[in-house]
Structure formats: structure tokens, C-alpha cells
Protein backbone atom coordinates (compact mmCIF):
# COMPACT_ATOMS: atom_id res chain seq x y z
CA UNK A 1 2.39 8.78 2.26
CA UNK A 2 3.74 7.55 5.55
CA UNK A 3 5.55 4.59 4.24
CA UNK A 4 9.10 4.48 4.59
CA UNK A 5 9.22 2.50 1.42
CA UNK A 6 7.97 4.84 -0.65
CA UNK A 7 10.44 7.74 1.18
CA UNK A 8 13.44 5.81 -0.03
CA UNK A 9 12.00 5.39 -3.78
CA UNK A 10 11.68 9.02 -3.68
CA UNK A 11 14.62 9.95 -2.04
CA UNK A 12 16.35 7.44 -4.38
CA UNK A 13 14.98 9.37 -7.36
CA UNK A 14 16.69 12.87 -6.05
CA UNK A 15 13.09 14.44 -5.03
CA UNK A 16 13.00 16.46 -2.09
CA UNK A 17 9.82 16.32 -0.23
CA UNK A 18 7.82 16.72 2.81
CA UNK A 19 6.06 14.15 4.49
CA UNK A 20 2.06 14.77 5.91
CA UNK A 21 0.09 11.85 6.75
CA UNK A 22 -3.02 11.92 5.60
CA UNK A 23 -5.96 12.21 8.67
CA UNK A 24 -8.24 10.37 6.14
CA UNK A 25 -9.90 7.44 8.14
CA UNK A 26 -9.88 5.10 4.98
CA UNK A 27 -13.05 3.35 5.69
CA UNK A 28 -15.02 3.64 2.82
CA UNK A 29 -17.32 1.04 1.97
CA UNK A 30 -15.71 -1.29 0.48
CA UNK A 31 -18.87 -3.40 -0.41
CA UNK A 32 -19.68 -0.80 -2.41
CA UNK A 33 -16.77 -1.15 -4.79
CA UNK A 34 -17.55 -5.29 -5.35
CA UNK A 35 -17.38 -4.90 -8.97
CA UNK A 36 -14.63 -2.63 -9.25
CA UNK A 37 -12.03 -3.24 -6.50
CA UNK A 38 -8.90 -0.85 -8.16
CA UNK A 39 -11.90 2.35 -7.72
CA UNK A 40 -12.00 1.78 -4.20
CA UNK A 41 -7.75 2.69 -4.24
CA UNK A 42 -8.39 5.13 -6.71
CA UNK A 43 -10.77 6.79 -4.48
CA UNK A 44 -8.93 6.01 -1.17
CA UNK A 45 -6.19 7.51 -2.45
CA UNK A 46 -7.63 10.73 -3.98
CA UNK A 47 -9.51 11.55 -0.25
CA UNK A 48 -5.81 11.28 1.11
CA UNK A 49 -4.66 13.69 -0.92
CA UNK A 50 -7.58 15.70 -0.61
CA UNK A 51 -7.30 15.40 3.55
CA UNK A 52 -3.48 16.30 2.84
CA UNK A 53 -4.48 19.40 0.44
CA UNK A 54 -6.91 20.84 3.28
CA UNK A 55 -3.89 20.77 6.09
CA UNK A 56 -1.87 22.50 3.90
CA UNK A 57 -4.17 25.09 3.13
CA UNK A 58 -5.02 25.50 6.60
CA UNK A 59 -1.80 25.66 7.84
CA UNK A 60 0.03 28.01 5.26
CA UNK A 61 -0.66 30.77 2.77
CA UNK A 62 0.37 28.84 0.02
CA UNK A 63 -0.72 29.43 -3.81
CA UNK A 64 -1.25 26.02 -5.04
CA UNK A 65 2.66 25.88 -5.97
CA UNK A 66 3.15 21.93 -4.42
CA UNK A 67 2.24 18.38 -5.60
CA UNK A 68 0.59 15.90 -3.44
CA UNK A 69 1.02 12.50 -3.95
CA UNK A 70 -0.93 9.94 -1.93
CA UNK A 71 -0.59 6.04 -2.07
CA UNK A 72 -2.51 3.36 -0.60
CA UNK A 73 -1.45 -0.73 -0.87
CA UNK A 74 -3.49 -3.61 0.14
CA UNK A 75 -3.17 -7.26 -0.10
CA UNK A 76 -5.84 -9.64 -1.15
CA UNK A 77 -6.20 -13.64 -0.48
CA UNK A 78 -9.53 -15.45 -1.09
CA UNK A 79 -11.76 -12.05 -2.11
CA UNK A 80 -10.74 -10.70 1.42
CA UNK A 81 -8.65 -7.82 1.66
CA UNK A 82 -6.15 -7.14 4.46
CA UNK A 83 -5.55 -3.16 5.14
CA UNK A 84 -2.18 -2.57 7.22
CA UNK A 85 -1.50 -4.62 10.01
CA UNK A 86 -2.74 -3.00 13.33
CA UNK A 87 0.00 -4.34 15.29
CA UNK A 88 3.22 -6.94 15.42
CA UNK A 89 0.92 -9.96 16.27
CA UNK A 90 -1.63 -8.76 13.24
CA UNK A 91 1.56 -8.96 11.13
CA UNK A 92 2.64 -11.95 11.65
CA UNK A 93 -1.09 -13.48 11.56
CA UNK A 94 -1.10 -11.91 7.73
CA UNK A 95 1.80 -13.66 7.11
CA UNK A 96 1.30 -16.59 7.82
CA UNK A 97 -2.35 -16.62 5.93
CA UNK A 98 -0.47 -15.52 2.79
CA UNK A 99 2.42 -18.17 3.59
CA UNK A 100 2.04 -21.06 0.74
CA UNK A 101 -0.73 -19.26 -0.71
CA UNK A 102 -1.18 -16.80 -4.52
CA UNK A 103 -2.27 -13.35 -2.84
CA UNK A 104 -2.77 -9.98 -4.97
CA UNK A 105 -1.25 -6.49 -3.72
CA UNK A 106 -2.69 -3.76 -4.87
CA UNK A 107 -1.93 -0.20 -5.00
CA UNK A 108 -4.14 3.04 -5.74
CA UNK A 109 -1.75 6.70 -6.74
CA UNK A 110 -3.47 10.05 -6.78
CA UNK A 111 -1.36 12.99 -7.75
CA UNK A 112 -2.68 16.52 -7.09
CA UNK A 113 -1.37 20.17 -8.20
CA UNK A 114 -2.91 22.31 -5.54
CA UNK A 115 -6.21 21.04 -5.57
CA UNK A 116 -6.13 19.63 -8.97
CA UNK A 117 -6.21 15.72 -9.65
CA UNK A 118 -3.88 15.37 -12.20
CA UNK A 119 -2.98 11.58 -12.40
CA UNK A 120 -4.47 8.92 -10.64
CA UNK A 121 -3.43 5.19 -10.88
CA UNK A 122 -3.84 1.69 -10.14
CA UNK A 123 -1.41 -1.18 -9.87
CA UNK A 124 -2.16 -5.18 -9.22
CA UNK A 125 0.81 -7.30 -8.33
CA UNK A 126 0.18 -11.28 -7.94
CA UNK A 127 1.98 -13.22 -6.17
CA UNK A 128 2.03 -16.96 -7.00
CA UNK A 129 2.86 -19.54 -4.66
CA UNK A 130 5.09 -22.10 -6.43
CA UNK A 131 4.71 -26.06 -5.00
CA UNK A 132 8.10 -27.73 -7.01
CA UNK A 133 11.07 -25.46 -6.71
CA UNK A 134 14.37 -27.30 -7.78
CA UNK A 135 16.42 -24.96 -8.22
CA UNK A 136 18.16 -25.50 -5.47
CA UNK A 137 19.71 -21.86 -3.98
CA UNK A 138 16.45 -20.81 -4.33
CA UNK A 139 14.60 -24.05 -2.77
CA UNK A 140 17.42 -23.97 0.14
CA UNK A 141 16.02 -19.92 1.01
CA UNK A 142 12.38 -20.79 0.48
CA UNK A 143 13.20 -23.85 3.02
CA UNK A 144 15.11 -21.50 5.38
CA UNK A 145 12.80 -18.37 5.14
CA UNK A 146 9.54 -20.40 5.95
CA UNK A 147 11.35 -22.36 9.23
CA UNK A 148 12.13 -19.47 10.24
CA UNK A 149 9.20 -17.64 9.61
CA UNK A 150 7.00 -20.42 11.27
CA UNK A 151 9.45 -20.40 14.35
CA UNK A 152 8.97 -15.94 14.41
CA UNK A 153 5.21 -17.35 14.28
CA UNK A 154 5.02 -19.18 17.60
């Protein structure tokens, strides 16, 4: 994975790792997956890993002694779903779609010995959008983050 999010959870859990992006062009079809939206990350991530396995092998004599683990995250608003922002302006388009709005993230694992799939998984986050905060230290931030969110925005 080429996230530096996920390098500091690993690094925070004492692994030591190596870092190869996957060349996989990720466009499956997602129409295709309709009915079952968390197979589309499954299999998203298990081509990563499989695109990861075959640079490995073709770049070192190794004997199937390493673990690949790929990860792919999404967010969804509306039964659309947003890949990774292409660029700053994408970004802050995104955000401001998801702004006062319940969006899902999603996120596909696949785990490989060598080139053996030996855990894949799926995780779905949800993210509600709350109207009546009252609390106020957290009302005061919401306030706050969205002004200056909207003025990042123009």
C-alpha cells in the first residue's frame, strides 16, 4: 500500500516492511459488483497484491518467504463511489460533497504468503452527519472546522 496512513499503523505496530505500489490499474467494473459492493474491494485488493507478487518475483530470486498485504479505501455518498482524489482541487470538491452529508468508507485487505491468499477482508465505516450538536466544545470545532473548510473551498 502506498498510503502513508497505513505506514505509520504499521510502523506503530513494530513491523518492518517494504513498500511496492501496486501497478494494478484498479478499474474493474464496478457495475458488475452492484449487488455486492465489499467483492469489488475484495477483488481490487487481491489483483494488488497479485500485481505486487509478480514484481517481486520478477525482480528477485525469492522463495515465497514474504507477506503481501494490499489495501484499497473508498468513500461512498448517494450509491456513487469516489476512488482517490486525482488532484488538490478533486480533494477539496470531495469534501465539500461529503460536508453535512452521512457518507460510507470502505476498505477491502488481501494478505498473501508468496502467492497464497491467506486472508482477505472487508471493512464499512459510516459516517453520520449530525444536525443538533450542543455540546458545545464540540459544536464550537464543528463551527470552526466547516468556516474554515468552506473558506480552503473558494
Amino acid at each position: 500500500s502506498g498510503s502513508p496512513q497505513r505506514e505509520q499503523l504499521l510502523q506503530s505496530i513494530g513491523l518492518n516492511f517494504d513498500i511496492i505500489i501496486s501497478d494494478f490499474a484498479e478499474d474493474l467494473d464496478r457495475t458488475l459488483y452492484k449487488e455486492n459492493l465489499s467483492q469489488y474491494f475484495i477483488d481490487t485488493t487481491e489483483d494488488k497484491c497479485c500485481h505486487v507478487y509478480q514484481q517481486i518475483k520478477l525482480n528477485e530470486n525469492e522463495k515465497n518467504n514474504f507477506i503481501i498485504m494490499g489495501a484499497d479505501t473508498m468513500f461512498s455518498l448517494n450509491n456513487v463511489v469516489y476512488g482517490k482524489p486525482c488532484d488538490t482541487e478533486d480533494a477539496f470538491r470531495m469534501l465539500k460533497t461529503f460536508s453535512n452529508n452521512t457518507y460510507q468508507v470502505f476498505t477491502g485487505v488481501c494478505i498473501l504468503q508468496g502467492d497464497m491468499i491467506i486472508k482477505t477482508f472487508f471493512e464499512t465505516l459510516l459516517f453520520k452527519h449530525v444536525n443538533n450538536v450542543f455540546d458545545f466544545p464540540i459544536y464550537h470545532f464543528c463551527t470552526q472546522f466547516r468556516a474554515l473548510l468552506n473558506s480552503e473551498i473558494k
